[in-house]
C-alpha atoms as a PDB file:
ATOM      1  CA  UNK A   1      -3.790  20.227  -0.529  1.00  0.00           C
ATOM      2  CA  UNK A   2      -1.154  17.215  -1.394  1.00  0.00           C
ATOM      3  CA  UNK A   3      -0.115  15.185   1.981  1.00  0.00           C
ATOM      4  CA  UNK A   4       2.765  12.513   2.338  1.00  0.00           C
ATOM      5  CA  UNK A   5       0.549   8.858   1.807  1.00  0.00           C
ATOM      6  CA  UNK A   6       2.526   6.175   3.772  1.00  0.00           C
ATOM      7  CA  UNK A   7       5.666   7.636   3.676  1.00  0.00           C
ATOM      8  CA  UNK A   8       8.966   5.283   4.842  1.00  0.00           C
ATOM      9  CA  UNK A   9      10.897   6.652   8.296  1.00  0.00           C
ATOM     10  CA  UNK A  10      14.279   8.846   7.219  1.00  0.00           C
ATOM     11  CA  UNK A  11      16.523   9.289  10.695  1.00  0.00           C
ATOM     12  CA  UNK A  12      19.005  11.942  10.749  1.00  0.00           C
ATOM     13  CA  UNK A  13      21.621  12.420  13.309  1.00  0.00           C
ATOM     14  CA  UNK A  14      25.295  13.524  13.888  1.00  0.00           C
ATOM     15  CA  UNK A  15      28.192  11.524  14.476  1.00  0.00           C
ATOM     16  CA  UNK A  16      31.516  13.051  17.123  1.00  0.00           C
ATOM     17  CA  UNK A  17      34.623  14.026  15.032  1.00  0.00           C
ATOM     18  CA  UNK A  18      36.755  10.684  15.004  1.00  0.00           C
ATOM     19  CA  UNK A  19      39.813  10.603  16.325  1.00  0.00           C
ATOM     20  CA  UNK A  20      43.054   9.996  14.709  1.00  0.00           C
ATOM     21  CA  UNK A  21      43.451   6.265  15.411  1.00  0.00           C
ATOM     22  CA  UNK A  22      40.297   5.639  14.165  1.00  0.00           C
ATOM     23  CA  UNK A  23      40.542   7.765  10.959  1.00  0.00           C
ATOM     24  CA  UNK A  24      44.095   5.883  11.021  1.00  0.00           C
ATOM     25  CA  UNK A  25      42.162   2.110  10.810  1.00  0.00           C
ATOM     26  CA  UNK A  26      39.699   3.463   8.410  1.00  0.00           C
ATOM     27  CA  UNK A  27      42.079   4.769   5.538  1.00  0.00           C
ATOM     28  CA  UNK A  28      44.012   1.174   5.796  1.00  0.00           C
ATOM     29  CA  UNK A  29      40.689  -0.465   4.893  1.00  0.00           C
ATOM     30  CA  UNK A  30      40.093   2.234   2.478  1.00  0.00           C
ATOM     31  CA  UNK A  31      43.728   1.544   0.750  1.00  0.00           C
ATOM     32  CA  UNK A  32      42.220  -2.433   0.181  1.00  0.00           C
ATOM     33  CA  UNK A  33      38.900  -1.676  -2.567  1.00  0.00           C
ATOM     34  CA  UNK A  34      37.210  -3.614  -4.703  1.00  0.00           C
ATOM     35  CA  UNK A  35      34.395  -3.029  -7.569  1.00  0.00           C
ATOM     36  CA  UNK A  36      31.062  -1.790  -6.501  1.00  0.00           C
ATOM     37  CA  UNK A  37      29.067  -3.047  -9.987  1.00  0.00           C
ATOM     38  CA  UNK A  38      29.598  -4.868 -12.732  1.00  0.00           C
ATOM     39  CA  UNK A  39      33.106  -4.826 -14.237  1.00  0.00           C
ATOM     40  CA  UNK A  40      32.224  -3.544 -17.409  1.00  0.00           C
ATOM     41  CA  UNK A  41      31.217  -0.033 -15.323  1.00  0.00           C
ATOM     42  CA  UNK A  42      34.804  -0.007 -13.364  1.00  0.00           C
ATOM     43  CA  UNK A  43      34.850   3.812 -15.012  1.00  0.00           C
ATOM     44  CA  UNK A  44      32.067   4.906 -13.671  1.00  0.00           C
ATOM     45  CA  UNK A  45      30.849   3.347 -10.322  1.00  0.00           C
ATOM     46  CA  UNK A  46      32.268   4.039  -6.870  1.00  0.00           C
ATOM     47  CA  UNK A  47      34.823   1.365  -5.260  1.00  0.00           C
ATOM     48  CA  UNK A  48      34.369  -0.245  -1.438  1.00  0.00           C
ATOM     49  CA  UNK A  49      36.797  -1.442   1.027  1.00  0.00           C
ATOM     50  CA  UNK A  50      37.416  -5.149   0.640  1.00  0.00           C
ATOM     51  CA  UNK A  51      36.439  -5.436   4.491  1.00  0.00           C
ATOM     52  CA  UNK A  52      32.855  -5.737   5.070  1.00  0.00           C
ATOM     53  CA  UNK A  53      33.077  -6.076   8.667  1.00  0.00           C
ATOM     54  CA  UNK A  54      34.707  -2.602   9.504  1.00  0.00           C
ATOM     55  CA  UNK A  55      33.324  -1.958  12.753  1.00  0.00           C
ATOM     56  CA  UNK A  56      34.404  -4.920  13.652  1.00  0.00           C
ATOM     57  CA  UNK A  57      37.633  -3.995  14.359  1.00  0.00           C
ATOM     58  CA  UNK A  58      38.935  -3.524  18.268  1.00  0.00           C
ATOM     59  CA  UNK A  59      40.384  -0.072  17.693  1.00  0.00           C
ATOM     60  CA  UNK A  60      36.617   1.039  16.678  1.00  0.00           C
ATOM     61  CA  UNK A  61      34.316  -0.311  19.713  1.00  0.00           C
ATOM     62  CA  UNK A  62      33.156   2.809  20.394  1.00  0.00           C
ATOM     63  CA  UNK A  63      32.598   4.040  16.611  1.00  0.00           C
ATOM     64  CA  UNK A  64      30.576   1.154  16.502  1.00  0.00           C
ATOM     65  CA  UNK A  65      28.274   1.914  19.894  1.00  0.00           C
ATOM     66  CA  UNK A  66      27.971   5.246  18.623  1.00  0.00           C
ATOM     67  CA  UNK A  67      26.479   3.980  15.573  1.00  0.00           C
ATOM     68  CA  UNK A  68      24.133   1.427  17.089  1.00  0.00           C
ATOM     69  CA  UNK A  69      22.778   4.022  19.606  1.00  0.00           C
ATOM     70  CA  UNK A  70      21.816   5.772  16.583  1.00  0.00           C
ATOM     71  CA  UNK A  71      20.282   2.834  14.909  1.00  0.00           C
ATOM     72  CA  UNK A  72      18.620   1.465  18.917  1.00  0.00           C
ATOM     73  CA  UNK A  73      17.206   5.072  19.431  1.00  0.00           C
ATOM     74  CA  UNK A  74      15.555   5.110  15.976  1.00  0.00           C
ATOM     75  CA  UNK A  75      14.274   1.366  16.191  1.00  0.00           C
ATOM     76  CA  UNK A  76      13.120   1.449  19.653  1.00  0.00           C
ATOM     77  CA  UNK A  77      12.366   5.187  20.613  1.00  0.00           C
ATOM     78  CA  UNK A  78      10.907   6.668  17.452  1.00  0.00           C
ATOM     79  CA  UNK A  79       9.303   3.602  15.587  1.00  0.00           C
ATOM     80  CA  UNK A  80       8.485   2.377  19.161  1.00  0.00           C
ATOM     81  CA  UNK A  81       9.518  -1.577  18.366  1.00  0.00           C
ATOM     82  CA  UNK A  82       9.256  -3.480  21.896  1.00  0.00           C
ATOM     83  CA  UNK A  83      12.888  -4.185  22.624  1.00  0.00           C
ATOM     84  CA  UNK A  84      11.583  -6.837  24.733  1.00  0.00           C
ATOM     85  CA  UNK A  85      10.897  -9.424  21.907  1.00  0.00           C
ATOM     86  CA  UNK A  86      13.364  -7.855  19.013  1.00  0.00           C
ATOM     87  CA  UNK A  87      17.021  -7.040  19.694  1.00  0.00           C
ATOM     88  CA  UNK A  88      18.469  -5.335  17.077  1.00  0.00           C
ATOM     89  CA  UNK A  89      22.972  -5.273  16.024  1.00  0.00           C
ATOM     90  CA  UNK A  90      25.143  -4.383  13.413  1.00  0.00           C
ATOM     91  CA  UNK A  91      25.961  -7.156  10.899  1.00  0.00           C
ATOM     92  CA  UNK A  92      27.196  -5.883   7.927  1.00  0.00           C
ATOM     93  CA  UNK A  93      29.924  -2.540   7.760  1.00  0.00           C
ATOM     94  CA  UNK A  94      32.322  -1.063   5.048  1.00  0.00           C
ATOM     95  CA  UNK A  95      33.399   1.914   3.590  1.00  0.00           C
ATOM     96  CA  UNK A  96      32.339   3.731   0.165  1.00  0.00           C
ATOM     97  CA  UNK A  97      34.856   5.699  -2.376  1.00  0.00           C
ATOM     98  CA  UNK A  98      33.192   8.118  -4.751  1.00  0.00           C
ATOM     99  CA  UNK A  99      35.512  10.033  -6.678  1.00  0.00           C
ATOM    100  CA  UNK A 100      34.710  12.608  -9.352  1.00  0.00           C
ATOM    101  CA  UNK A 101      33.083  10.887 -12.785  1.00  0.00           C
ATOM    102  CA  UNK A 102      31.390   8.179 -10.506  1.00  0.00           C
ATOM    103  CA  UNK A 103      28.278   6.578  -8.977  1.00  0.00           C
ATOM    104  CA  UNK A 104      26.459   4.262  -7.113  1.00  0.00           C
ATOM    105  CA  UNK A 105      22.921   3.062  -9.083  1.00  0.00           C
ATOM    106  CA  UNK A 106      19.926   2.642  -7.565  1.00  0.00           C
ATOM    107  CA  UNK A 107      20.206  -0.591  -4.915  1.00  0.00           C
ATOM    108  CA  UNK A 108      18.829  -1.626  -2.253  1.00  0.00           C
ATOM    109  CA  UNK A 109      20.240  -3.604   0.925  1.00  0.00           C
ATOM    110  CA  UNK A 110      18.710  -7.689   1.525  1.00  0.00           C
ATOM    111  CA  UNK A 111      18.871 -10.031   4.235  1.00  0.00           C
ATOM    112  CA  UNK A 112      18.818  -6.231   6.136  1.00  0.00           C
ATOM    113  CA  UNK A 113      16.173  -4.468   9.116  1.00  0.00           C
ATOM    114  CA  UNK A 114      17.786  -0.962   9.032  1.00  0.00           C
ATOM    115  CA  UNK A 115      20.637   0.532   6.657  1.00  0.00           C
ATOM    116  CA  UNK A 116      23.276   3.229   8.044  1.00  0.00           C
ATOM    117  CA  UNK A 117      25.273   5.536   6.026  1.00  0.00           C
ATOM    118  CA  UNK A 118      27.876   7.389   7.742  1.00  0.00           C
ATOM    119  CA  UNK A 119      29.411  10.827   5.684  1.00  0.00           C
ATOM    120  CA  UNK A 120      33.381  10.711   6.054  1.00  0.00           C
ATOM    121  CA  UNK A 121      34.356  13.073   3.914  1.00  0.00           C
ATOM    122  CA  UNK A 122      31.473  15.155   1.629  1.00  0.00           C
ATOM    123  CA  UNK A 123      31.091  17.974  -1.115  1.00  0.00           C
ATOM    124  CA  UNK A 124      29.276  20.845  -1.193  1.00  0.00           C
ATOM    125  CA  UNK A 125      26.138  20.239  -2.077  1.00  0.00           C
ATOM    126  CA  UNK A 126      26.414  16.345  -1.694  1.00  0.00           C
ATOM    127  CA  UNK A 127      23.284  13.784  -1.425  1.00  0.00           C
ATOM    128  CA  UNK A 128      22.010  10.582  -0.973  1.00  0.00           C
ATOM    129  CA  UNK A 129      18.971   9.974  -3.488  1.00  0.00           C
ATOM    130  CA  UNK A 130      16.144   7.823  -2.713  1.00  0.00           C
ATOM    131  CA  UNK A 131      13.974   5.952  -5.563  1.00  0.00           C
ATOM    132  CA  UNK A 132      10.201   5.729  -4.932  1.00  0.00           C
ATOM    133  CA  UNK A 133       7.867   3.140  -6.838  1.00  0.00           C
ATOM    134  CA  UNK A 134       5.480   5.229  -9.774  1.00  0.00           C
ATOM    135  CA  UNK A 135       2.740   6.875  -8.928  1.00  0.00           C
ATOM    136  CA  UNK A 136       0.417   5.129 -11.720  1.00  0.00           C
ATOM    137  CA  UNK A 137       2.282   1.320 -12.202  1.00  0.00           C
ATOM    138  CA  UNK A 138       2.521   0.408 -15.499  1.00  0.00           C
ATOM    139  CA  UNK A 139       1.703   3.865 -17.192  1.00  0.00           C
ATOM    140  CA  UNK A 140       3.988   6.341 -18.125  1.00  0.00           C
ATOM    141  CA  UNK A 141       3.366  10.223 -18.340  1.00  0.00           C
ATOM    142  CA  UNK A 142       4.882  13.270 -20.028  1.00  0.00           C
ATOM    143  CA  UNK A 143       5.535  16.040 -17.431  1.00  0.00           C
ATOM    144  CA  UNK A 144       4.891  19.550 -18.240  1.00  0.00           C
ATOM    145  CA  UNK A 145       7.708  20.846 -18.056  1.00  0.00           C
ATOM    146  CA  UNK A 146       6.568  24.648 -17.247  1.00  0.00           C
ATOM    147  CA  UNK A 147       4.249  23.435 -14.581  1.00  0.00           C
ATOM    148  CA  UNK A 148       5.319  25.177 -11.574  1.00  0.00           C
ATOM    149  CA  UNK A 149       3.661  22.401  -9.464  1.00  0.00           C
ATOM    150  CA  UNK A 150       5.521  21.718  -6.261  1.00  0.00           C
ATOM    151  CA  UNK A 151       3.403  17.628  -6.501  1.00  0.00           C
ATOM    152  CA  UNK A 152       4.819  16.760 -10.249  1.00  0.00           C
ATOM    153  CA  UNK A 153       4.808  12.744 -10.374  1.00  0.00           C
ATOM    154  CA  UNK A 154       8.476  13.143 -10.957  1.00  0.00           C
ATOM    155  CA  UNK A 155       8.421  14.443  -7.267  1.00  0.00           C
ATOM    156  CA  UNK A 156       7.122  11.252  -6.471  1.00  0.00           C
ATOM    157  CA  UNK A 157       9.655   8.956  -7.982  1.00  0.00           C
ATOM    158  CA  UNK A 158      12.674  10.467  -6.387  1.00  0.00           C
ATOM    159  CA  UNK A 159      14.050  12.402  -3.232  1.00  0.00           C
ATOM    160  CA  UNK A 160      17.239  13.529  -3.320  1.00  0.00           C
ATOM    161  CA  UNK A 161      18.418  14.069   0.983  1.00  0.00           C
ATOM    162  CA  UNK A 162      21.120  16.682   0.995  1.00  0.00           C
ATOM    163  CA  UNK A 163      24.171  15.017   3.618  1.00  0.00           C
ATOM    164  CA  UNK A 164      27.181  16.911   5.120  1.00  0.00           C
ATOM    165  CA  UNK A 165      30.413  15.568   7.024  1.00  0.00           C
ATOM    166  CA  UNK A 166      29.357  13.131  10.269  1.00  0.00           C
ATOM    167  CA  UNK A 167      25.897  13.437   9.175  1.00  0.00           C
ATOM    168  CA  UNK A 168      24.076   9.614   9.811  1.00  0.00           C
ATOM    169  CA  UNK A 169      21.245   8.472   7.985  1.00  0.00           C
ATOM    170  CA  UNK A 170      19.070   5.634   8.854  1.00  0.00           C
ATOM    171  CA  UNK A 171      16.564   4.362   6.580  1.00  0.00           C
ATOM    172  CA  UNK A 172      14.611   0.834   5.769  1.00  0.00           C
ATOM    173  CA  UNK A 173      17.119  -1.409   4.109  1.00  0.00           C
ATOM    174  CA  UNK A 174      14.226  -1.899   1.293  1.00  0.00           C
ATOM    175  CA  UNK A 175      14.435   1.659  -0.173  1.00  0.00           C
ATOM    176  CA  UNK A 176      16.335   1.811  -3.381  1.00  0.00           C
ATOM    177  CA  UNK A 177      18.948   4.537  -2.806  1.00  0.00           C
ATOM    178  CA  UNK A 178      21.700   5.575  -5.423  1.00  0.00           C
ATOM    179  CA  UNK A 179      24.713   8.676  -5.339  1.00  0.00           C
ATOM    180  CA  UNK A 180      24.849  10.932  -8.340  1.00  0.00           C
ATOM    181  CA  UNK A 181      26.824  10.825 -10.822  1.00  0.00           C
ATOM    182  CA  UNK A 182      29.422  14.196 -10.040  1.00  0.00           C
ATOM    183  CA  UNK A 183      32.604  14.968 -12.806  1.00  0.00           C
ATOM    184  CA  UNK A 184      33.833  17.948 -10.291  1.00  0.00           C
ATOM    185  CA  UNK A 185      33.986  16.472  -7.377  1.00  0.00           C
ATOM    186  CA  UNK A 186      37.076  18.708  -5.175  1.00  0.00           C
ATOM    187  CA  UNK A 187      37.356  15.832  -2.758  1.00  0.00           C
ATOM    188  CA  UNK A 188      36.775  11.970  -2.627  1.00  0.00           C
ATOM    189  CA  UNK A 189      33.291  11.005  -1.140  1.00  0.00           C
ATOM    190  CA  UNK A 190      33.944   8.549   1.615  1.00  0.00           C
ATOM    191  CA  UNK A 191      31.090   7.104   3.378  1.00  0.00           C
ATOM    192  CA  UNK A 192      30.513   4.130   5.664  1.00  0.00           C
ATOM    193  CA  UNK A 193      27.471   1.956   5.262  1.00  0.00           C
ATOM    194  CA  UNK A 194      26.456  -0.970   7.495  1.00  0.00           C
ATOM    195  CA  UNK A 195      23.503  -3.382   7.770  1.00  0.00           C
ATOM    196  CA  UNK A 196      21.639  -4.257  10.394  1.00  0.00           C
ATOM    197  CA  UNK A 197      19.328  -7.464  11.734  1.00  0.00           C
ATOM    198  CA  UNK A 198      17.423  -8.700  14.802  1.00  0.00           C
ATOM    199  CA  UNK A 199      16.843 -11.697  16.923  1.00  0.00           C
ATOM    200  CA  UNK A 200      14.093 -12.949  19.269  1.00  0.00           C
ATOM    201  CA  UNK A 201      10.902 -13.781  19.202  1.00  0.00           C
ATOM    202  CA  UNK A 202       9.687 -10.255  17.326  1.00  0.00           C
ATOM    203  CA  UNK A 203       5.786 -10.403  17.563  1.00  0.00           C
ATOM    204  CA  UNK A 204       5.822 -10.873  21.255  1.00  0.00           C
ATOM    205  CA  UNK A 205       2.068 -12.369  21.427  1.00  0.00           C
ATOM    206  CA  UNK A 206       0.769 -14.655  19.303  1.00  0.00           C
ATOM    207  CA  UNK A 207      -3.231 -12.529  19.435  1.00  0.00           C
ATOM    208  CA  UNK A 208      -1.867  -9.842  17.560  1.00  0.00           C
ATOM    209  CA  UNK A 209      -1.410 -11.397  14.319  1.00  0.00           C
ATOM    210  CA  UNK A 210      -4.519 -10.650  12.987  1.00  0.00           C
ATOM    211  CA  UNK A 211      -4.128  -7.132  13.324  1.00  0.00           C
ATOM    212  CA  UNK A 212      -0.475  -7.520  12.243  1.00  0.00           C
ATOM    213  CA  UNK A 213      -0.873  -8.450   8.762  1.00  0.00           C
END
């Protein structure tokens, strides 16, 4: 029997349908992108808004409380962090453009807690894939391919988290996550991502480092 070794926390939720004015301030920071990447792979990776502050904006004060009770009941009331001595906010927001022939490589968010995507607009069939670190460092194995194994190493290296419209995923902003590569895409991917830190004292008493570390 194969069981999950210390695994990293996915959250999953759902977002309410947004309404018109705030779709409305959304697509006019969607209209101003810039180059996800390197410029030499403007053909083939996705684009962001310019604006990295998105939920910043007046019109979207309750977009952005819905998305930090998201990220406040995953923090607090499933990984159980005291919110006495860490309070946790959204730094950090701005949208994603994924059209058909594009991707996102593997990345991963720093000077980050928790990372939020938000699914505007999705395909069928769309995902968010998450990179794991090899099984065996440093060595490299050929897979049998006929192996009807459901625990191949390749299993191992990558999860690939299946995402629909207003879906919300929450993850640790040190997982590499990337968006495949799709050449029939019917309509644009749009996502919105946002960052996340914390402030206060975080290890509330000073005794527990021992067992902290």
């Amino acid at each position: 029997m194969i069981e999950p070794l210390l695994s990293k926390p996915l959250y999953r939720g759902k977002i309410k349908e947004l309404s018109d004015e705030e779709l409305f301030i959304l697509d006019k920071d969607m209209k101003r992108q810039i180059q996800n990447g390197h410029p030499d792979q403007r053909s083939i990776i996705n684009k962001r808004s310019e604006n990295d502050r998105v939920l910043n904006h007046k019109e979207l004060n309750r977009f952005h409380y819905e998305c930090l009770s998201h990220v406040r009941k995953f923090f607090y009331d499933i990984l159980a962090v005291d919110e006495r001595h860490a309070e946790i906010f959204i730094t950090q927001s701005w949208l994603n453009l994924n059209e058909s022939g594009q991707t996102h490589p593997p990345h991963w968010h720093p000077n980050s807690v928790l990372s939020g995507v938000i699914y505007l607009c999705t395909n069928d069939n769309d995902a968010i894939c998450f990179e794991g670190k090899p099984v065996f460092p440093g060595l490299a194995f050929s897979e049998n391919e006929n192996s009807d194994s459901t625990s191949k190493l390749s299993d191992f290296m990558c999860q690939r988290v299946k995402v629909e419209k207003n879906d919300i995923i929450l993850f640790p902003s040190n997982c590499f996550h990337s968006v495949e590569l799709v050449d029939d895409r019917k309509l644009p991917r749009v996502s919105l991502a946002f960052n996340t830190s914390v402030s206060g004292a975080l290890l509330g008493d000073m005794t527990q480092l021992a067992s902290a570390v």
